[in-house]
Protein backbone atom coordinates (compact mmCIF):
# COMPACT_ATOMS: atom_id res chain seq x y z
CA UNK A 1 -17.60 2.09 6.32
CA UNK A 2 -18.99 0.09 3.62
CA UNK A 3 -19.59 0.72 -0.07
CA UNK A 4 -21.91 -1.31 -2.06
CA UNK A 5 -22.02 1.16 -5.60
CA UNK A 6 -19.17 2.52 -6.79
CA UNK A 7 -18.49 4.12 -10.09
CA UNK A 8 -15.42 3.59 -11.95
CA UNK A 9 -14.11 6.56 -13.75
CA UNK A 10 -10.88 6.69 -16.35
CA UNK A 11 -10.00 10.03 -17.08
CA UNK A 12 -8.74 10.02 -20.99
CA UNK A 13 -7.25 13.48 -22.27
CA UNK A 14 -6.16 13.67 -25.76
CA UNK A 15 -3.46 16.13 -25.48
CA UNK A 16 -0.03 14.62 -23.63
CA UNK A 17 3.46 16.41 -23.79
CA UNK A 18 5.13 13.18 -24.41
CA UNK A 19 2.35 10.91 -26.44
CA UNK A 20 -0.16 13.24 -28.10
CA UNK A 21 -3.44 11.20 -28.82
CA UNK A 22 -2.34 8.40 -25.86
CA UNK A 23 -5.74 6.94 -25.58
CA UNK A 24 -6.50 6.13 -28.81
CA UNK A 25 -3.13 4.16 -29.49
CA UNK A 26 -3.45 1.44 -31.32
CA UNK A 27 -2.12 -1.77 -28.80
CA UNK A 28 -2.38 -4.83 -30.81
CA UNK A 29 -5.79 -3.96 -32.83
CA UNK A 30 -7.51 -2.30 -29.48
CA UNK A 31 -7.30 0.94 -28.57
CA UNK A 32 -5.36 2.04 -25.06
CA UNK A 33 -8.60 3.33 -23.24
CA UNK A 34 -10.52 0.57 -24.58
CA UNK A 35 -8.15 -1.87 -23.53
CA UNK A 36 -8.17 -0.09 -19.94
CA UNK A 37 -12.26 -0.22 -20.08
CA UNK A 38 -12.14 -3.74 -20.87
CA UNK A 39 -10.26 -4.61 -17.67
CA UNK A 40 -12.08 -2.23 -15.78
CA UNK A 41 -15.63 -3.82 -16.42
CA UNK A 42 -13.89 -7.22 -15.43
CA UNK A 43 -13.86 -5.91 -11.44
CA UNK A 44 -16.12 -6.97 -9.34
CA UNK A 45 -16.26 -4.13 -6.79
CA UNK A 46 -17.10 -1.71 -9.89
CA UNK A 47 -20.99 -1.05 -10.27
CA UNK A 48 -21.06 0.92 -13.49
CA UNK A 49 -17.29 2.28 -15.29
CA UNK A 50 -17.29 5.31 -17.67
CA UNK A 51 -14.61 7.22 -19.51
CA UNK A 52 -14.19 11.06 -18.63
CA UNK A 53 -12.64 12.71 -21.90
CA UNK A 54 -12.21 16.33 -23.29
CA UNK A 55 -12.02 15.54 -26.40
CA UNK A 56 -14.56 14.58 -29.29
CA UNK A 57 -12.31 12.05 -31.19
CA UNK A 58 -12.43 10.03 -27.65
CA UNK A 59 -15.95 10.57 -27.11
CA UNK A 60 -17.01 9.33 -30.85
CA UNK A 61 -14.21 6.45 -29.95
CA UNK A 62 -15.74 4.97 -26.72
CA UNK A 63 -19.65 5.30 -28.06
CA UNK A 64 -18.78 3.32 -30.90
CA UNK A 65 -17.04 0.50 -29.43
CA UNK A 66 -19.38 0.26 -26.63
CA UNK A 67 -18.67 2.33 -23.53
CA UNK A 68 -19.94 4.21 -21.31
CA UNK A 69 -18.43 8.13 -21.91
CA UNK A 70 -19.03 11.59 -20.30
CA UNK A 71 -18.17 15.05 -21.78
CA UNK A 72 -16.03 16.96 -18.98
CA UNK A 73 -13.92 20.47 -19.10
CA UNK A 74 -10.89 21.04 -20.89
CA UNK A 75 -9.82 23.11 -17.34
CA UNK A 76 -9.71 20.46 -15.06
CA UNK A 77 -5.85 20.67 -13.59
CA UNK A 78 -6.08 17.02 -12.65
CA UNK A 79 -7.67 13.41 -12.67
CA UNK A 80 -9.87 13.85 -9.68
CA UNK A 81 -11.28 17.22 -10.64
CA UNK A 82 -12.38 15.24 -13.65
CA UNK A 83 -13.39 12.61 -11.97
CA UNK A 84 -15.83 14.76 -9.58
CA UNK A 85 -17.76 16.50 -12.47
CA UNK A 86 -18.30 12.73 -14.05
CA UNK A 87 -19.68 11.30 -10.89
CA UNK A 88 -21.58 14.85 -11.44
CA UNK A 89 -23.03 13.90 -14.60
CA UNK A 90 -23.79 10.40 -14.10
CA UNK A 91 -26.83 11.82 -12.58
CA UNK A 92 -28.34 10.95 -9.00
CA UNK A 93 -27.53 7.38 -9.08
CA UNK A 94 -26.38 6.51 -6.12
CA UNK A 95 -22.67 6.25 -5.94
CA UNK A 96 -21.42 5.51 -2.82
CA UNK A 97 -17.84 6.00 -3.89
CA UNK A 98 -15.76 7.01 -7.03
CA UNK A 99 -12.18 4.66 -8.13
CA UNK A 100 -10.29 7.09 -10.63
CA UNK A 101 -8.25 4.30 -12.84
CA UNK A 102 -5.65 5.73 -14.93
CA UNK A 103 -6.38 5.78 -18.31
CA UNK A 104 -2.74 4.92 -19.38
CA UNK A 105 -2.63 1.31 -17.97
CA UNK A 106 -3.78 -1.23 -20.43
CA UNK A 107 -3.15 -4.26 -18.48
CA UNK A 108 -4.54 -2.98 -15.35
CA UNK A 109 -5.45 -6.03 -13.19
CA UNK A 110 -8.93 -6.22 -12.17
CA UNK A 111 -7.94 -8.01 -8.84
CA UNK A 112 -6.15 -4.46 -7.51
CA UNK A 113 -9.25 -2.44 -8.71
CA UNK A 114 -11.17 -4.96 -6.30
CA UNK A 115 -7.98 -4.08 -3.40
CA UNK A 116 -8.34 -0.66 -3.46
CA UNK A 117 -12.27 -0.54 -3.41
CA UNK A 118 -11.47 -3.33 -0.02
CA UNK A 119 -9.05 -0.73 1.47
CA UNK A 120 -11.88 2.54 0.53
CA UNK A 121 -14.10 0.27 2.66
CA UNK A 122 -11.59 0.29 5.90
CA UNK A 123 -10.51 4.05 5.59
CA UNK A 124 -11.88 6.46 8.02
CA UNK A 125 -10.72 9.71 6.13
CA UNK A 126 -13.09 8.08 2.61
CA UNK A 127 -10.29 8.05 1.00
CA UNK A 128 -7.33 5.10 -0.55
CA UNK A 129 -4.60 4.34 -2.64
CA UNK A 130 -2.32 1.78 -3.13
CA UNK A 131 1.05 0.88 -3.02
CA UNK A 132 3.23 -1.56 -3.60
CA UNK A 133 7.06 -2.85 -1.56
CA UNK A 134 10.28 -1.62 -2.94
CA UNK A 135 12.43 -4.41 -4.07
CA UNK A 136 14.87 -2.34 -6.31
CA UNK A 137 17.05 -0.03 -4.43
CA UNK A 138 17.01 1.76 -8.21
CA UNK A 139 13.37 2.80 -6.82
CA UNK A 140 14.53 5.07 -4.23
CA UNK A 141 16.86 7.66 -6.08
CA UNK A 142 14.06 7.82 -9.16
CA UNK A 143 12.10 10.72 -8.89
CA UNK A 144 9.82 9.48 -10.93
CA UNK A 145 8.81 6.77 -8.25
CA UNK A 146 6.88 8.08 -5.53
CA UNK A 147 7.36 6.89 -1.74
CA UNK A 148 4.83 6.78 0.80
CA UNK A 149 5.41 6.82 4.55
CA UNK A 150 2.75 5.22 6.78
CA UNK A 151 1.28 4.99 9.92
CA UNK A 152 1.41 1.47 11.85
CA UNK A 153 -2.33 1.54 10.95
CA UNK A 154 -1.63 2.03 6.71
CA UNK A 155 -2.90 5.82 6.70
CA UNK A 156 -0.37 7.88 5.14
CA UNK A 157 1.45 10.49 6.84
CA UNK A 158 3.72 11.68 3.61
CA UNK A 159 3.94 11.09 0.11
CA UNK A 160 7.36 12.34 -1.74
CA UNK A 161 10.17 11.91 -4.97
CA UNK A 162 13.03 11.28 -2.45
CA UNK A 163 13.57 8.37 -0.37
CA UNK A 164 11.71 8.79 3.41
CA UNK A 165 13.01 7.93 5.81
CA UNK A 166 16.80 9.00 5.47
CA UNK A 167 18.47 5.48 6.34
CA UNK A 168 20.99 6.99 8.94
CA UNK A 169 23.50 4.16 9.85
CA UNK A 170 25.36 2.87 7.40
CA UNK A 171 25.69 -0.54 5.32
CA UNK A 172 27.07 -2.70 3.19
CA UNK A 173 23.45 -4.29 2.12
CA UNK A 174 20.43 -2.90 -0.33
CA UNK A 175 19.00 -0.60 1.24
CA UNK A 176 15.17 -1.84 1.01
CA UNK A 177 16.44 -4.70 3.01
CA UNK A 178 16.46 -2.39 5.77
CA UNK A 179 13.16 -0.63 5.77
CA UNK A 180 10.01 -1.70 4.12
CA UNK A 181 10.14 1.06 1.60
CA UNK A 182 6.49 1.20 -0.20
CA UNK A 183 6.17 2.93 -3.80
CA UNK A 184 3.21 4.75 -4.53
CA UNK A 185 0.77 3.11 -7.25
CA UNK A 186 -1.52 5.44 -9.11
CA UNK A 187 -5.16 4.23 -8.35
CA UNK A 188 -7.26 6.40 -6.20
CA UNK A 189 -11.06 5.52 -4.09
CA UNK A 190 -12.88 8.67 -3.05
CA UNK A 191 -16.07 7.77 -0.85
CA UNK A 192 -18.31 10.43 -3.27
CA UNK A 193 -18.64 13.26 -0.19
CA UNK A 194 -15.11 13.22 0.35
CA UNK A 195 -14.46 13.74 -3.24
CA UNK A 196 -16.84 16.50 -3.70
CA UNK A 197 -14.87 18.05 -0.44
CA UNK A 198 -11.34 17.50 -2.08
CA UNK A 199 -12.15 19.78 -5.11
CA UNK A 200 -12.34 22.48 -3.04
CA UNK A 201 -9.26 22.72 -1.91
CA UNK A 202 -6.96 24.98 -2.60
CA UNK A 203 -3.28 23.90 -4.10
CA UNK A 204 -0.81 23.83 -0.97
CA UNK A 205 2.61 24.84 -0.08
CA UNK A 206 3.81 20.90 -0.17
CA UNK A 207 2.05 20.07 -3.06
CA UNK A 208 3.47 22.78 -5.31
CA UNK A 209 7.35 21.98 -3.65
CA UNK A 210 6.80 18.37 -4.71
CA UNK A 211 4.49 18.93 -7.49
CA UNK A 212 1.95 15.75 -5.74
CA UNK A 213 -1.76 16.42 -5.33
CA UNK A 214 -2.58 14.14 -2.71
CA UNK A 215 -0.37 16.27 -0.53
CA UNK A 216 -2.80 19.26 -0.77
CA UNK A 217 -4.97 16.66 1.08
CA UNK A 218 -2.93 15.55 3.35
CA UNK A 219 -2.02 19.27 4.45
CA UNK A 220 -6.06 20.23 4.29
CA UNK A 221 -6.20 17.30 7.31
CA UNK A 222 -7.48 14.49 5.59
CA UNK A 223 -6.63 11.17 5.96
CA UNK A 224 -5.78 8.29 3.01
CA UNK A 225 -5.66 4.94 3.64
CA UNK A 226 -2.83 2.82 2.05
CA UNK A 227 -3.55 -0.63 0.54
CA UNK A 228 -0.17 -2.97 -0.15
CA UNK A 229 -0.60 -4.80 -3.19
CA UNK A 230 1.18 -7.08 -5.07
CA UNK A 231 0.41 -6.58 -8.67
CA UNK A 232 3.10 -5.12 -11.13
CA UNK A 233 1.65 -1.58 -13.14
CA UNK A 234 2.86 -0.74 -16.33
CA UNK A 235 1.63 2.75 -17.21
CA UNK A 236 2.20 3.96 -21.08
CA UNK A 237 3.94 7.91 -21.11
CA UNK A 238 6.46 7.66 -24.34
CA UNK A 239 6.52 6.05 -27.15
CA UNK A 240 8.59 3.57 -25.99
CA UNK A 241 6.57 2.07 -23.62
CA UNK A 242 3.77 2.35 -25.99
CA UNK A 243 6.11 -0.39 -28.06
CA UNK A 244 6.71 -2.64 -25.23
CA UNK A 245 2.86 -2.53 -24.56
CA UNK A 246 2.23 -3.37 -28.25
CA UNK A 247 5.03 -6.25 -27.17
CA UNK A 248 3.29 -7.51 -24.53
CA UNK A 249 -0.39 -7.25 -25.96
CA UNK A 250 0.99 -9.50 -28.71
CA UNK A 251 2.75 -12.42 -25.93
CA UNK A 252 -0.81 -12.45 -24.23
């Protein structure tokens, strides 16, 4: 399946337990979800990119520094339920496909935008993600990480906060010089009918145990395809990593 317009959304909520007012951090004289706009307009694959907020102050934001911005529901309980209603009202412009790119990565690389929208292009099930190869054993006993199991083919057959699989025999060695262990990166592709599917779904019994959407899709029978990639994310949740982003903004 090929795509040749796809619409690249970044959810921005105001409200966040641990940063309140995340995307309109200041990050070296540029706001966060500006910064994350700015890279997202740089990738190729991307046909149009917009901003999906709640919240006025974002809205007013975006507008005046020149992007794109949509209006969505305060209700939504996650990303891709906001990213549905924006490819919603973007109008009947033909979007083959929708990329939701967090809107708490300001140094997103354009290059894995364009990696993800090349692995939404080989995935039967219309849907991708990425992920990238464990090279810090500290990786697999943070639940904050997540893991992804795969078929030989790259579809996923589980996503979880432990360690899969359960390395049985024992060693002296790290352990993700056993097993190609691959950690989940937060970028998804929806081919647009799939997504419009997807927000149907009801919340399932794995999903709430392990508190991961995509594994209400995975229960539901679809199928996501898993693209390896080698750039580092750095995603912004306290205020500490909003200081090493201010850090790094200022080395660039």
């Amino acid at each position: 399946m090929s795509t040749s317009r796809i619409l690249g959304v970044i959810p921005a909520r105001y409200a966040s337990s641990r940063l309140p007012g995340k995307p309109l951090a200041d990050i070296a004289g540029r706001s966060m979800v500006m910064r994350v706009v700015d890279q997202a307009r740089s990738c190729l694959a991307l046909a149009e990119v917009v901003v999906a907020t709640d919240d006025d102050r974002v809205f007013a934001h975006v507008l005046e520094h020149g992007g794109k911005v949509v209006m969505t529901s305060k209700d939504h309980p996650s990303g891709t339920d906001r990213c549905a209603e924006a490819l919603a009202l973007m109008g009947d412009q033909g979007y083959d496909a929708v990329v939701n790119i967090q809107g708490d990565e300001p140094f997103i690389v354009p290059a894995q935008i364009d990696e993800l929208c090349r692995a939404l292009a080989e995935a039967p099930g219309g849907i991708a993600t990425l992920a990238q190869v464990v090279t810090d054993d500290h990786d697999l006993d943070d639940p904050g990480e997540v893991l992804i199991t795969t078929t030989v083919d790259l579809d996923a057959l589980y996503f979880s906060r432990a360690a899969i699989p359960f390395l049985r025999l024992p060693s002296n060695g790290p352990r993700h010089s056993r097993f190609r262990f691959l950690k989940h990166v937060g970028l998804y592709a929806f081919r647009s009918d799939v997504l419009g599917r997807l927000v149907t779904l009801a919340p399932s019994p794995l999903e709430l145990a392990e508190s991961l959407e995509q594994l209400r899709w995975l229960e539901h029978g679809h199928r996501v395809r898993v693209g390896i990639t080698g750039h580092a994310s750095f995603c912004v949740d306290t205020p500490a990593d909003l200081e090493e982003a201010r850090r790094r903004a200022l080395l660039m």
